[in-house]
C-alpha atoms as a PDB file:
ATOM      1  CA  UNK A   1      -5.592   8.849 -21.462  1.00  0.00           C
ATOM      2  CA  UNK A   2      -6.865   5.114 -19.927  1.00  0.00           C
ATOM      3  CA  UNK A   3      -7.937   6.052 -16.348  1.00  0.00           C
ATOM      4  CA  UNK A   4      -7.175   2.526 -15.592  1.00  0.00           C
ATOM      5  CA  UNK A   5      -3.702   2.536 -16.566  1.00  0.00           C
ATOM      6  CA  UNK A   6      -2.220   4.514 -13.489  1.00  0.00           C
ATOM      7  CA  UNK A   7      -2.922   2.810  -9.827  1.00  0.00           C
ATOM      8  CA  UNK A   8      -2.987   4.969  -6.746  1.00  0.00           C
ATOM      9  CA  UNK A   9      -2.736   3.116  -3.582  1.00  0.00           C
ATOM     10  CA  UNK A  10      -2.403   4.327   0.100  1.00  0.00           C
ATOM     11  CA  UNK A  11      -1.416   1.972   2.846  1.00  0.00           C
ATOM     12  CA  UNK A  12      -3.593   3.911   5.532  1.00  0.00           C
ATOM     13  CA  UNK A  13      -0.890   3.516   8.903  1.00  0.00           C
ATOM     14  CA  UNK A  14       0.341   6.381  11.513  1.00  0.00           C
ATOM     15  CA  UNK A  15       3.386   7.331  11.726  1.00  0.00           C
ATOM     16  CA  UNK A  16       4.295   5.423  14.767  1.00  0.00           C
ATOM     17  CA  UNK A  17       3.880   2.497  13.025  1.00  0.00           C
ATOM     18  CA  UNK A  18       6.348   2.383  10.686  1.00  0.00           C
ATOM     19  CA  UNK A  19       8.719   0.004  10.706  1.00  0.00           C
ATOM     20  CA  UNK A  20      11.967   2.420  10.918  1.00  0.00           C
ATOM     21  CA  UNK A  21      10.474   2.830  14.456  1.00  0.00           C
ATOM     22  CA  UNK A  22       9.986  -0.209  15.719  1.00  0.00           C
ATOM     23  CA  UNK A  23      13.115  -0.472  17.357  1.00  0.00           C
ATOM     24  CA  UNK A  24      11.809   2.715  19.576  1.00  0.00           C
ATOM     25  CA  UNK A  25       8.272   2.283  19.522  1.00  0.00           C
ATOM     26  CA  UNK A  26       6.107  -1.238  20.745  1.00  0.00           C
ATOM     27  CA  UNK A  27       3.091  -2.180  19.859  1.00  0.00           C
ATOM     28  CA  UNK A  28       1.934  -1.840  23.649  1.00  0.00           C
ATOM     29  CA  UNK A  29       2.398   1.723  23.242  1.00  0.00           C
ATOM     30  CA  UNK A  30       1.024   2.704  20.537  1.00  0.00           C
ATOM     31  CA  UNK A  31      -2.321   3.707  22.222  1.00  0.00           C
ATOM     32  CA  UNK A  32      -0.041   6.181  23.659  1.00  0.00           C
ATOM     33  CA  UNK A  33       0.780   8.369  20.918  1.00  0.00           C
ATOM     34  CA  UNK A  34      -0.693  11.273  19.261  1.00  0.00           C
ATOM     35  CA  UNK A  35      -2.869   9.495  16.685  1.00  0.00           C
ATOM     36  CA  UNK A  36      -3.402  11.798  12.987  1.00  0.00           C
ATOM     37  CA  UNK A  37      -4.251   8.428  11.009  1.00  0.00           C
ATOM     38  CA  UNK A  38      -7.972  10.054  10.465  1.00  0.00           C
ATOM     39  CA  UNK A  39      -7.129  13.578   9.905  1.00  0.00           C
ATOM     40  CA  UNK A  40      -3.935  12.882   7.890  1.00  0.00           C
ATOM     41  CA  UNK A  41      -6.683  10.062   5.591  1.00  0.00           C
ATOM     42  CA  UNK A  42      -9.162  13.164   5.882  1.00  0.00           C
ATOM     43  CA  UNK A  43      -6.400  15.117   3.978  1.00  0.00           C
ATOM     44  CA  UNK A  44      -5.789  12.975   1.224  1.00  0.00           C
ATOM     45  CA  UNK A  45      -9.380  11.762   0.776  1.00  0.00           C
ATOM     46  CA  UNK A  46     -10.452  15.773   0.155  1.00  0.00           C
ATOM     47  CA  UNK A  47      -7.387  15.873  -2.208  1.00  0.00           C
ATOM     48  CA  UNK A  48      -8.805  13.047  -4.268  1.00  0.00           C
ATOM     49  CA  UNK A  49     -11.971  14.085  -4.242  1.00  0.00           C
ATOM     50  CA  UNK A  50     -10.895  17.524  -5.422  1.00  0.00           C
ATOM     51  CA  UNK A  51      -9.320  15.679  -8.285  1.00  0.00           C
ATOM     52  CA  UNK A  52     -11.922  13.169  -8.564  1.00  0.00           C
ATOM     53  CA  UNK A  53      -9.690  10.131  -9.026  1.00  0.00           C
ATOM     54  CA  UNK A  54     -10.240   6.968  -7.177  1.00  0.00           C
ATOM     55  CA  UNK A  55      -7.610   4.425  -5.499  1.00  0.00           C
ATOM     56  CA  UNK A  56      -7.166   1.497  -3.113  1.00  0.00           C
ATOM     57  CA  UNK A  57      -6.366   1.984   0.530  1.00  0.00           C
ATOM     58  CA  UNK A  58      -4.245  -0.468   2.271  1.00  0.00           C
ATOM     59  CA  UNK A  59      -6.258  -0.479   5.785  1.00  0.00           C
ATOM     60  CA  UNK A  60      -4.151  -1.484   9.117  1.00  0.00           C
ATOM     61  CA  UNK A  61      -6.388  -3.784  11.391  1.00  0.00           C
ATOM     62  CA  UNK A  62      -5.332  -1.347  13.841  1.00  0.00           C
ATOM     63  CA  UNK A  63      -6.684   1.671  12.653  1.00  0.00           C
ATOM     64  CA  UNK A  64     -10.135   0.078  11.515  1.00  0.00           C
ATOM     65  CA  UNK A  65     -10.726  -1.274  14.862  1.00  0.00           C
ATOM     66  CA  UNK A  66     -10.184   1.878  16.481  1.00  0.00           C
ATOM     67  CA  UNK A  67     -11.426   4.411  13.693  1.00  0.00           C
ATOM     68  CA  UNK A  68     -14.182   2.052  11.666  1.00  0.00           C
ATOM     69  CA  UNK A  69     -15.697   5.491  10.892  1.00  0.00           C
ATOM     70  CA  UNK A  70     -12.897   6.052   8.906  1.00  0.00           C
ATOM     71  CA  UNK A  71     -13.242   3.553   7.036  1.00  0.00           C
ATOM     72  CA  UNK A  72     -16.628   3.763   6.180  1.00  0.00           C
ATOM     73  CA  UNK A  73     -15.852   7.685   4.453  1.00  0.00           C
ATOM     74  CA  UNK A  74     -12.692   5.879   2.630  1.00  0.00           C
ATOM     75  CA  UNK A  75     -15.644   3.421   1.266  1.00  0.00           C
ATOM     76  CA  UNK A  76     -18.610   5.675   0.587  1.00  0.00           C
ATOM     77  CA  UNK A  77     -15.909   8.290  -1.426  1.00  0.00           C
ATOM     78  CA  UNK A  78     -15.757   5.304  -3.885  1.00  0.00           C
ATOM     79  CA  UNK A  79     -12.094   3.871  -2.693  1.00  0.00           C
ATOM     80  CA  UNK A  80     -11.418   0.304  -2.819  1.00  0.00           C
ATOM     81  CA  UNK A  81     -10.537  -1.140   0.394  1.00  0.00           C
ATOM     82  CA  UNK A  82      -8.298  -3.429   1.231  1.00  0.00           C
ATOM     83  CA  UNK A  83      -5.616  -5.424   3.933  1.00  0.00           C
ATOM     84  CA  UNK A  84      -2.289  -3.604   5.022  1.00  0.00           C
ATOM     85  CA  UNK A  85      -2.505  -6.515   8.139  1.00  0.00           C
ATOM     86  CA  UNK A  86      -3.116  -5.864  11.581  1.00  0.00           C
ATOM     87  CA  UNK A  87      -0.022  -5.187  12.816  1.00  0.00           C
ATOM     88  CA  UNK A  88       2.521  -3.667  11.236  1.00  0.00           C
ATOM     89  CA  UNK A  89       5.212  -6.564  11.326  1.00  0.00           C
ATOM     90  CA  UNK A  90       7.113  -7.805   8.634  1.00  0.00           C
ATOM     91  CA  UNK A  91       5.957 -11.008   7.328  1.00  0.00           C
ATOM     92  CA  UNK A  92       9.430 -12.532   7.457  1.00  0.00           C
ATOM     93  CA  UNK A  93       9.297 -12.039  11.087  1.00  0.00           C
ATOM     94  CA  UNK A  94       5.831 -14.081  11.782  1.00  0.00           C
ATOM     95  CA  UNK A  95       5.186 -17.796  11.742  1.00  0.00           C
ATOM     96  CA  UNK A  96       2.876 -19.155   9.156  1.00  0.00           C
ATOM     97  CA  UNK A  97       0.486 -19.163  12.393  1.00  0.00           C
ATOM     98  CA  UNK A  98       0.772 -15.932  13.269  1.00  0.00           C
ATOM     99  CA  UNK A  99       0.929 -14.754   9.628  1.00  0.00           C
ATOM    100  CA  UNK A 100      -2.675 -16.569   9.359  1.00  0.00           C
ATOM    101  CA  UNK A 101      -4.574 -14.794  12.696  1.00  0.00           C
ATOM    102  CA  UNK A 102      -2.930 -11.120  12.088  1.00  0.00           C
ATOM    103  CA  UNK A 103      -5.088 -11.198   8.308  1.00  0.00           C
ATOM    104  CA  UNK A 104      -8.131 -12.484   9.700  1.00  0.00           C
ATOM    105  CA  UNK A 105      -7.882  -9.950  11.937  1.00  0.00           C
ATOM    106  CA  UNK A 106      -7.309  -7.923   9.753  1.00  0.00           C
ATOM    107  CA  UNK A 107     -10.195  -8.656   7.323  1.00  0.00           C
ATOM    108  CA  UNK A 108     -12.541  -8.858  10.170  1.00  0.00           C
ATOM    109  CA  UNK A 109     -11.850  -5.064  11.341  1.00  0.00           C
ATOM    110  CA  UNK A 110     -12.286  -3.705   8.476  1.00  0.00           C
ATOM    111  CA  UNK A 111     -15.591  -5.826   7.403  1.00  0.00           C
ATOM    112  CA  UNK A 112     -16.750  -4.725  10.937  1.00  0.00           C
ATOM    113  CA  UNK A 113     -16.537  -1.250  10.144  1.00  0.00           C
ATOM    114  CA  UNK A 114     -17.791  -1.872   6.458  1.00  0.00           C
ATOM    115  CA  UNK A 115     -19.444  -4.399   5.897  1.00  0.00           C
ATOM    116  CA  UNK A 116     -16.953  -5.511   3.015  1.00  0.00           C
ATOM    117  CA  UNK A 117     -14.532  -8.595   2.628  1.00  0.00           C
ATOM    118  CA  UNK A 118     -12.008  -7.065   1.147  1.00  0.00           C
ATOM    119  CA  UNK A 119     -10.062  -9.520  -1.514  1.00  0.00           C
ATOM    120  CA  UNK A 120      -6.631  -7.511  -1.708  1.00  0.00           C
ATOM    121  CA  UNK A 121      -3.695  -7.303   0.596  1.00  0.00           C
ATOM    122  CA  UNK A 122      -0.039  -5.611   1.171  1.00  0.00           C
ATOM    123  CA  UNK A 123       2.338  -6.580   3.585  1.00  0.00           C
ATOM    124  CA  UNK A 124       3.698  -3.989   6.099  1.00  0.00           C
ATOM    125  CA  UNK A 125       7.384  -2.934   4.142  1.00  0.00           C
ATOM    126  CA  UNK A 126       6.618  -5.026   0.968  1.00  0.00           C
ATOM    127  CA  UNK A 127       7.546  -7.966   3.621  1.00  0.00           C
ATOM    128  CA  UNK A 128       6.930 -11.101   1.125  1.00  0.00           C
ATOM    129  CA  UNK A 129      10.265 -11.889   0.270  1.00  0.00           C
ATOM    130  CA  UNK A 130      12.321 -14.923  -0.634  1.00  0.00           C
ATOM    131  CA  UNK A 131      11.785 -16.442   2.605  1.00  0.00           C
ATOM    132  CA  UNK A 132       8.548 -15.692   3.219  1.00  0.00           C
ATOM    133  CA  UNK A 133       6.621 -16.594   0.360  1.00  0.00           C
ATOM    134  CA  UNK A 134       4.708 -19.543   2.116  1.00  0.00           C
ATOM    135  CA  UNK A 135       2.433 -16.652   2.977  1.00  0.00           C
ATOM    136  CA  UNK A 136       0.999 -16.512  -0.745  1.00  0.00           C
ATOM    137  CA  UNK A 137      -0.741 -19.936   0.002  1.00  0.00           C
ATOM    138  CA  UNK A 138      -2.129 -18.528   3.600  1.00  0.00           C
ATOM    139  CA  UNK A 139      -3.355 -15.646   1.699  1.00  0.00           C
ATOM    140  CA  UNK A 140      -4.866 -17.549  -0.702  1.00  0.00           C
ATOM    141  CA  UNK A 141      -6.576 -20.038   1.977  1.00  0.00           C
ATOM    142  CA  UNK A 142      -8.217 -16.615   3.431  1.00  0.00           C
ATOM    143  CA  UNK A 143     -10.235 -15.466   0.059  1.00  0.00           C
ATOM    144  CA  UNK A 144      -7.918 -13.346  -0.454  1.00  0.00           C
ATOM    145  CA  UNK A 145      -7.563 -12.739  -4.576  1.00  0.00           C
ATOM    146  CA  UNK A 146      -4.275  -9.944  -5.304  1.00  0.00           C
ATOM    147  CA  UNK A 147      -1.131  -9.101  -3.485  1.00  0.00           C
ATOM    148  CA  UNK A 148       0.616  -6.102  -4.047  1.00  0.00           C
ATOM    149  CA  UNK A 149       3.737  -7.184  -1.458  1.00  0.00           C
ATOM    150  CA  UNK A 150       6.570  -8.202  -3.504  1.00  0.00           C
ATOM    151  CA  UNK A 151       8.735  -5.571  -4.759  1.00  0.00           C
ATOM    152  CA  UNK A 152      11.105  -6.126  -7.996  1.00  0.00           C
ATOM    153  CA  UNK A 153      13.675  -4.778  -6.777  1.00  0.00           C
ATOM    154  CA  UNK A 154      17.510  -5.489  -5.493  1.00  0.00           C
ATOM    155  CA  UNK A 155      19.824  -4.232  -2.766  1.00  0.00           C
ATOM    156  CA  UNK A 156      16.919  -2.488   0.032  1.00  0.00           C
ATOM    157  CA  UNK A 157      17.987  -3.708   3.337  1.00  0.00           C
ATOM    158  CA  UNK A 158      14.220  -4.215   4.228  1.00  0.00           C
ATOM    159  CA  UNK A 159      12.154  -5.559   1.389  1.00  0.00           C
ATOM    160  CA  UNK A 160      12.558  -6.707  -2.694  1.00  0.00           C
ATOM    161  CA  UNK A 161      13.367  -9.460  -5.141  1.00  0.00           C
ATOM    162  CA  UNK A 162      15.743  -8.470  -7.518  1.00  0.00           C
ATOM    163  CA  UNK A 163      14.244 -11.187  -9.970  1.00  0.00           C
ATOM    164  CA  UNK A 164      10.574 -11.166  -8.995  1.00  0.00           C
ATOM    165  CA  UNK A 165       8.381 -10.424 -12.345  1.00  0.00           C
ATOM    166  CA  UNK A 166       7.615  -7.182 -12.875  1.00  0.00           C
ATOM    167  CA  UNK A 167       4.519  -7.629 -14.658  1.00  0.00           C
ATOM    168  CA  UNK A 168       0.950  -8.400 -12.826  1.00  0.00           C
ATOM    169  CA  UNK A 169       1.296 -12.080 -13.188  1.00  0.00           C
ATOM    170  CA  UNK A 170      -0.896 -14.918 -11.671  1.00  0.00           C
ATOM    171  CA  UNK A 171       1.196 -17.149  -8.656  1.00  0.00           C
ATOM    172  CA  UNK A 172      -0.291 -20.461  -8.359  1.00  0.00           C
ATOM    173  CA  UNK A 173      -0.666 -21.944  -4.750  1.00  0.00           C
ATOM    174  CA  UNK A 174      -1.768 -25.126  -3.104  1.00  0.00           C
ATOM    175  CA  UNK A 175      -5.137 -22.994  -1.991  1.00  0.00           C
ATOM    176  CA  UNK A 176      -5.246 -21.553  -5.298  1.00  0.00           C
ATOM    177  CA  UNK A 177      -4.443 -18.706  -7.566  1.00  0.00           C
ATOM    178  CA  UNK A 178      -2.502 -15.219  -6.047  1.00  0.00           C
ATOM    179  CA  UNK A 179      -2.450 -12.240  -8.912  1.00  0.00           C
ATOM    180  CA  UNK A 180       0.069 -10.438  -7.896  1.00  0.00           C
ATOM    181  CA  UNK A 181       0.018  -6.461  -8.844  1.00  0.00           C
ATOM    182  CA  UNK A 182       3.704  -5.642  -7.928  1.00  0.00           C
ATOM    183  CA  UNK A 183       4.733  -2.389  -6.923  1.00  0.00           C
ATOM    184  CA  UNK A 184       6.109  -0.120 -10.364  1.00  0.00           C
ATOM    185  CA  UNK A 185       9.593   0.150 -10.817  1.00  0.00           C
ATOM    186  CA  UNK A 186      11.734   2.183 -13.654  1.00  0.00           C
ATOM    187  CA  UNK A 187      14.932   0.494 -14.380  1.00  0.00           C
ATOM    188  CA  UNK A 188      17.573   2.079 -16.463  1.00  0.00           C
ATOM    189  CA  UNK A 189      20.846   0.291 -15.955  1.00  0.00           C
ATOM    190  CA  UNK A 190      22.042  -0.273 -12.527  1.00  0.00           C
ATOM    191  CA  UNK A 191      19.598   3.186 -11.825  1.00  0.00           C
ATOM    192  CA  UNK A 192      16.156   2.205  -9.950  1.00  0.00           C
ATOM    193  CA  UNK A 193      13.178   4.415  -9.573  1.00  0.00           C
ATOM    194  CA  UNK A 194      10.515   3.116  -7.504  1.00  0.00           C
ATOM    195  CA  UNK A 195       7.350   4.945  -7.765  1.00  0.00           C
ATOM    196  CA  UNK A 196       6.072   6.255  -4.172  1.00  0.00           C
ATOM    197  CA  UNK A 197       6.485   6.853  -0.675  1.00  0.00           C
ATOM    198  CA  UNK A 198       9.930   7.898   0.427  1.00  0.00           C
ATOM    199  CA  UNK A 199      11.362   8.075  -3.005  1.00  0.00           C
ATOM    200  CA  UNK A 200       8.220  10.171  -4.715  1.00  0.00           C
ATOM    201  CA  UNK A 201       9.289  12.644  -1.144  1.00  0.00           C
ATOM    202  CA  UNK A 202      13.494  12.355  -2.050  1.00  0.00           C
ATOM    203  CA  UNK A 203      13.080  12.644  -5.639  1.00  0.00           C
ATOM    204  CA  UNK A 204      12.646  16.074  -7.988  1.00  0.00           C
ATOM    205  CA  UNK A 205       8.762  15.265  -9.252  1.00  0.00           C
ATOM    206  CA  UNK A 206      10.310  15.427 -12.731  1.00  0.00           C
ATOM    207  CA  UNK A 207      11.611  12.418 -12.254  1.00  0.00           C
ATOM    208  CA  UNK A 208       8.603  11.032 -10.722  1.00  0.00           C
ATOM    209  CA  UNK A 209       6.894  11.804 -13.909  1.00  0.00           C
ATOM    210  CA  UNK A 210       9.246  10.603 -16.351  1.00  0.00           C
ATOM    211  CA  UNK A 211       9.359   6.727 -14.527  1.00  0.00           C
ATOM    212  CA  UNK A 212       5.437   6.397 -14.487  1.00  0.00           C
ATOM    213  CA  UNK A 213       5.751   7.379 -18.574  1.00  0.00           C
ATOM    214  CA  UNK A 214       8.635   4.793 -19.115  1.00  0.00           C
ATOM    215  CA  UNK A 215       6.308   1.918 -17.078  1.00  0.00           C
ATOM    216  CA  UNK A 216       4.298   2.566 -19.193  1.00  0.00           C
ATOM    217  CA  UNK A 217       5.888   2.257 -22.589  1.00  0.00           C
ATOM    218  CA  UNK A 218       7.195  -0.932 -21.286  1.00  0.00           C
ATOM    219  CA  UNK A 219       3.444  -2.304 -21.613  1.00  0.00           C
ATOM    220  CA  UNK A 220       2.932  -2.401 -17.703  1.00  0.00           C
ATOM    221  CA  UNK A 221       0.142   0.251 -15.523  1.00  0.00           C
ATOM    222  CA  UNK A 222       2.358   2.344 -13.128  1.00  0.00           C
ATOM    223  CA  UNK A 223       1.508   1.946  -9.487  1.00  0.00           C
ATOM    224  CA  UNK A 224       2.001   4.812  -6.864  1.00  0.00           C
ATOM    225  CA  UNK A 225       1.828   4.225  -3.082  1.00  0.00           C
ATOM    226  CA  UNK A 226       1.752   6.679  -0.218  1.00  0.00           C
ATOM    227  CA  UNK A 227       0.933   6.934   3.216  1.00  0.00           C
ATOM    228  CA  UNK A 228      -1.124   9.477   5.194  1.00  0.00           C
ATOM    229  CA  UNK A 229       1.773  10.557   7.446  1.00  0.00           C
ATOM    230  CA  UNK A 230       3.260  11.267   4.473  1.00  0.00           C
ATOM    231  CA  UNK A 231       0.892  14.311   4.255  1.00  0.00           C
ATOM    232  CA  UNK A 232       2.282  16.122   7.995  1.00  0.00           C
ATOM    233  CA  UNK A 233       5.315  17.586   8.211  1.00  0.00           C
ATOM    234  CA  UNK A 234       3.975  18.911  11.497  1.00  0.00           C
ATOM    235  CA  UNK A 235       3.748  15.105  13.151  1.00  0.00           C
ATOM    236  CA  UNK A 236       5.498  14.536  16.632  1.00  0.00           C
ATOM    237  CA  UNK A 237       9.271  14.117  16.210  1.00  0.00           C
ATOM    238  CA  UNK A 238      10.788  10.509  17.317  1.00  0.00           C
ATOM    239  CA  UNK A 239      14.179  11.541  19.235  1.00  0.00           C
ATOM    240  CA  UNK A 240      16.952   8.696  19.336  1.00  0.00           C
ATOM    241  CA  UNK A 241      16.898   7.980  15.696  1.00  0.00           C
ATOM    242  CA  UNK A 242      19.514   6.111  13.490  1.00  0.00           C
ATOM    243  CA  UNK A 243      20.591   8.534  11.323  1.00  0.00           C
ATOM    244  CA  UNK A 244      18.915   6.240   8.357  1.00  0.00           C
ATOM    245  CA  UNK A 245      15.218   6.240  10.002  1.00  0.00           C
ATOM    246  CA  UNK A 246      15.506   9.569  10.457  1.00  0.00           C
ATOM    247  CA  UNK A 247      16.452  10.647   6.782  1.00  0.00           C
ATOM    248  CA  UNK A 248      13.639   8.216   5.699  1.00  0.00           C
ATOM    249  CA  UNK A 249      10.956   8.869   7.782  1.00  0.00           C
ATOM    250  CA  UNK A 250      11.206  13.078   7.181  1.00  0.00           C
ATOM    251  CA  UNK A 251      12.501  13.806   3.962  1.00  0.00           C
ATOM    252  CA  UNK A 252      10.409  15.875   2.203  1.00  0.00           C
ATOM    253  CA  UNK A 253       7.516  15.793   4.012  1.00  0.00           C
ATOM    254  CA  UNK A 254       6.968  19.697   3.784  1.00  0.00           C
ATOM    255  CA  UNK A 255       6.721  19.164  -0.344  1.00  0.00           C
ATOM    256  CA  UNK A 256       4.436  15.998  -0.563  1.00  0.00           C
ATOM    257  CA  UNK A 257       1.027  17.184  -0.823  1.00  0.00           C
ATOM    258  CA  UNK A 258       2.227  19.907  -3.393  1.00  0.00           C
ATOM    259  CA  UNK A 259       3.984  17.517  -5.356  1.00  0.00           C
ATOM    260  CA  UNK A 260       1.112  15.096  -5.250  1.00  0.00           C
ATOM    261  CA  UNK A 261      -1.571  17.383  -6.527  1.00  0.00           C
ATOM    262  CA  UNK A 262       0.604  18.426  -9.525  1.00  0.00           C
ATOM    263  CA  UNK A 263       1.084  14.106  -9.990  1.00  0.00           C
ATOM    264  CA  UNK A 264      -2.865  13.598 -10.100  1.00  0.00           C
ATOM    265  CA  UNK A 265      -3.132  16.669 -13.015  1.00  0.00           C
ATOM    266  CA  UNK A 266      -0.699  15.065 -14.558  1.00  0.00           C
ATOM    267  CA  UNK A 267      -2.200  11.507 -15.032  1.00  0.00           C
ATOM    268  CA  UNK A 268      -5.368  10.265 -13.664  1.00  0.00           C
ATOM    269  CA  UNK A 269      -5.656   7.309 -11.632  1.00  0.00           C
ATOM    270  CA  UNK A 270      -7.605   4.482 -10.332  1.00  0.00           C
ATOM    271  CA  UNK A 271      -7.977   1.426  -8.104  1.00  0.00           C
ATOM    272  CA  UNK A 272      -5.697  -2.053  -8.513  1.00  0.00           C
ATOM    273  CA  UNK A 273      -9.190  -4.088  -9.444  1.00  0.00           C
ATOM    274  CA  UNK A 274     -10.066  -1.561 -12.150  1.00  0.00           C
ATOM    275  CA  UNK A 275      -6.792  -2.995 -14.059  1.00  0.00           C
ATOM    276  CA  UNK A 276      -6.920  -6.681 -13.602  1.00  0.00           C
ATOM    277  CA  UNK A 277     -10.566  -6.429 -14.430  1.00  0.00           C
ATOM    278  CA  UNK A 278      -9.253  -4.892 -17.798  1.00  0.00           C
ATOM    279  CA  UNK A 279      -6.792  -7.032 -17.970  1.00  0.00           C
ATOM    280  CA  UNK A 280      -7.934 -10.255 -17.631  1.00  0.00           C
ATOM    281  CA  UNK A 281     -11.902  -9.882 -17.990  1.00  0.00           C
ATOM    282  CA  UNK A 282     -12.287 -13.581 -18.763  1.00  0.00           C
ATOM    283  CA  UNK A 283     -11.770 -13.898 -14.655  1.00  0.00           C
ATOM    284  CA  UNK A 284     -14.234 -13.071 -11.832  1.00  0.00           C
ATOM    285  CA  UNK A 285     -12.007 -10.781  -9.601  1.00  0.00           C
ATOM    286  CA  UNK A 286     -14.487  -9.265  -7.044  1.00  0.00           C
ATOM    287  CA  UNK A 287     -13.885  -5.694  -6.512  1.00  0.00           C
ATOM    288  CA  UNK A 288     -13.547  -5.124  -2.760  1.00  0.00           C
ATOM    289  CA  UNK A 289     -15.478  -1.803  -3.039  1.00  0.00           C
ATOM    290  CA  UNK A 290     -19.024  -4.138  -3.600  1.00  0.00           C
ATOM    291  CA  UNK A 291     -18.491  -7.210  -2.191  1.00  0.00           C
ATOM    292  CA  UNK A 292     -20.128  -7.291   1.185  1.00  0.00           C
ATOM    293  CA  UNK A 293     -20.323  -9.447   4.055  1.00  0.00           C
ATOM    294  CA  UNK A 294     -22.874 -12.106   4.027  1.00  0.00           C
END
């Protein structure tokens, strides 16, 4: 089995910053909370280590700047780092300013705590959607190299494009050229099966299983994401939820680390560079792990 066909990914956030909370939760605020980024990270980093599998972690500005010794064991455990942003907005929501300063930020927390530029970036929510695609070109303008951010699919009230290529494919922008690794999908009819997060914690693993095969037959490497707070079912409570936040944000979160060591015997996994390296060795794609600051 290719070690390089499967990508494991972890957008590295607390759970106060998701975005079903943001209508309870501000930014301002956020140094109020009970923070279990760095334990919850600690968790999943012994996990893969256990397993000895590698992967790419999506780092929040946030949490670099205020845990850059976190970072720093993501690194030296062999993990590709890379850009989740600084704040956990949704793209659509930011001018192409603001867009712009929250990545630099971004890169320059995490190369503060490293020492590495990192070359690869998600947006909070899969956030690059139709209207907000401009931000490939400001991505592109900051050295960045992939995006993971646009998600093929149709009908989420939050994130997708329906018709967006499913495939790692190369975007061309006026600063230059975006390969973007999109997040896996299994489509069978009008049935979708993303591969992660809430719907790896909602779904029977079974079925888990059985989508990251069929990517594969259809030619394409299967991509799982997770978070860390996905990892503690025993994480403060938000009160005053809509009852949609609050079936997202807890579902299953007493089954995820079970269900996600039986995932990593199942296939074995690596980081998004490992691929497009593969893929496409004719290009120079810097792998965020090495490439330091100068």
């Amino acid at each position: 089995m290719n070690g390089r066909r499967w990508k494991l990914t972890v957008d590295v956030e607390d759970y106060f910053h998701v975005s079903a909370f943001a209508d309870r939760v501000t930014r301002k605020d956020w140094d109020k909370y009970d923070c279990r980024v760095e334990s919850n990270s600690d968790k999943l980093l012994s996990i893969f280590d256990q397993h000895n599998v590698r992967g790419t972690f999506f780092i929040l500005g946030w949490v670099a700047e205020r845990y850059p010794d976190l970072v720093r064991r993501i690194a030296h455990a062999g993990h590709e780092l890379a850009s989740h942003g600084y704040w956990h907005q949704f793209v659509y929501d930011l001018t192409p300013e603001e867009f712009a300063k929250d990545i630099a930020d971004s890169k320059e927390a995490i190369a503060d705590a490293s020492g590495i530029k990192v070359v690869a970036y998600r947006a909070p929510s899969f956030s690059i959607v139709e209207n907000s695609l401009w931000a490939l070109d400001i991505l592109a303008e900051h050295d960045f190299r992939i995006d993971s951010s646009i998600f093929p699919i149709g009908g989420h009230d939050r994130y997708g494009l329906a018709d967006a290529t499913k495939e790692i494919h190369d975007i061309e922008t006026e600063h230059g050229t975006i390969q973007e690794f999109p997040p896996s999908v299994w489509s069978r009819g009008r049935i979708h099966i993303p591969i992660g997060g809430g719907y790896f914690r909602l779904f029977p693993l079974k079925l888990t299983l059985k989508a990251i095969e069929k990517v594969r037959e259809h030619g394409r490497p299967a991509m799982f994401y997770t978070h860390p707070w996905e990892f503690d079912p025993d994480q403060p409570k938000m009160d005053r939820l809509k009852p949609a936040a609050r079936f997202r944000h807890y579902v299953g979160l007493s089954r995820t680390e079970k269900k996600l060591h039986c995932m990593i015997r199942s296939f074995q996994f690596g980081a998004l560079t490992d691929t497009i390296r593969a893929m496409t060795p004719q290009q120079d794609i810097s792998n965020a792990r090495f490439q330091k600051v100068t």
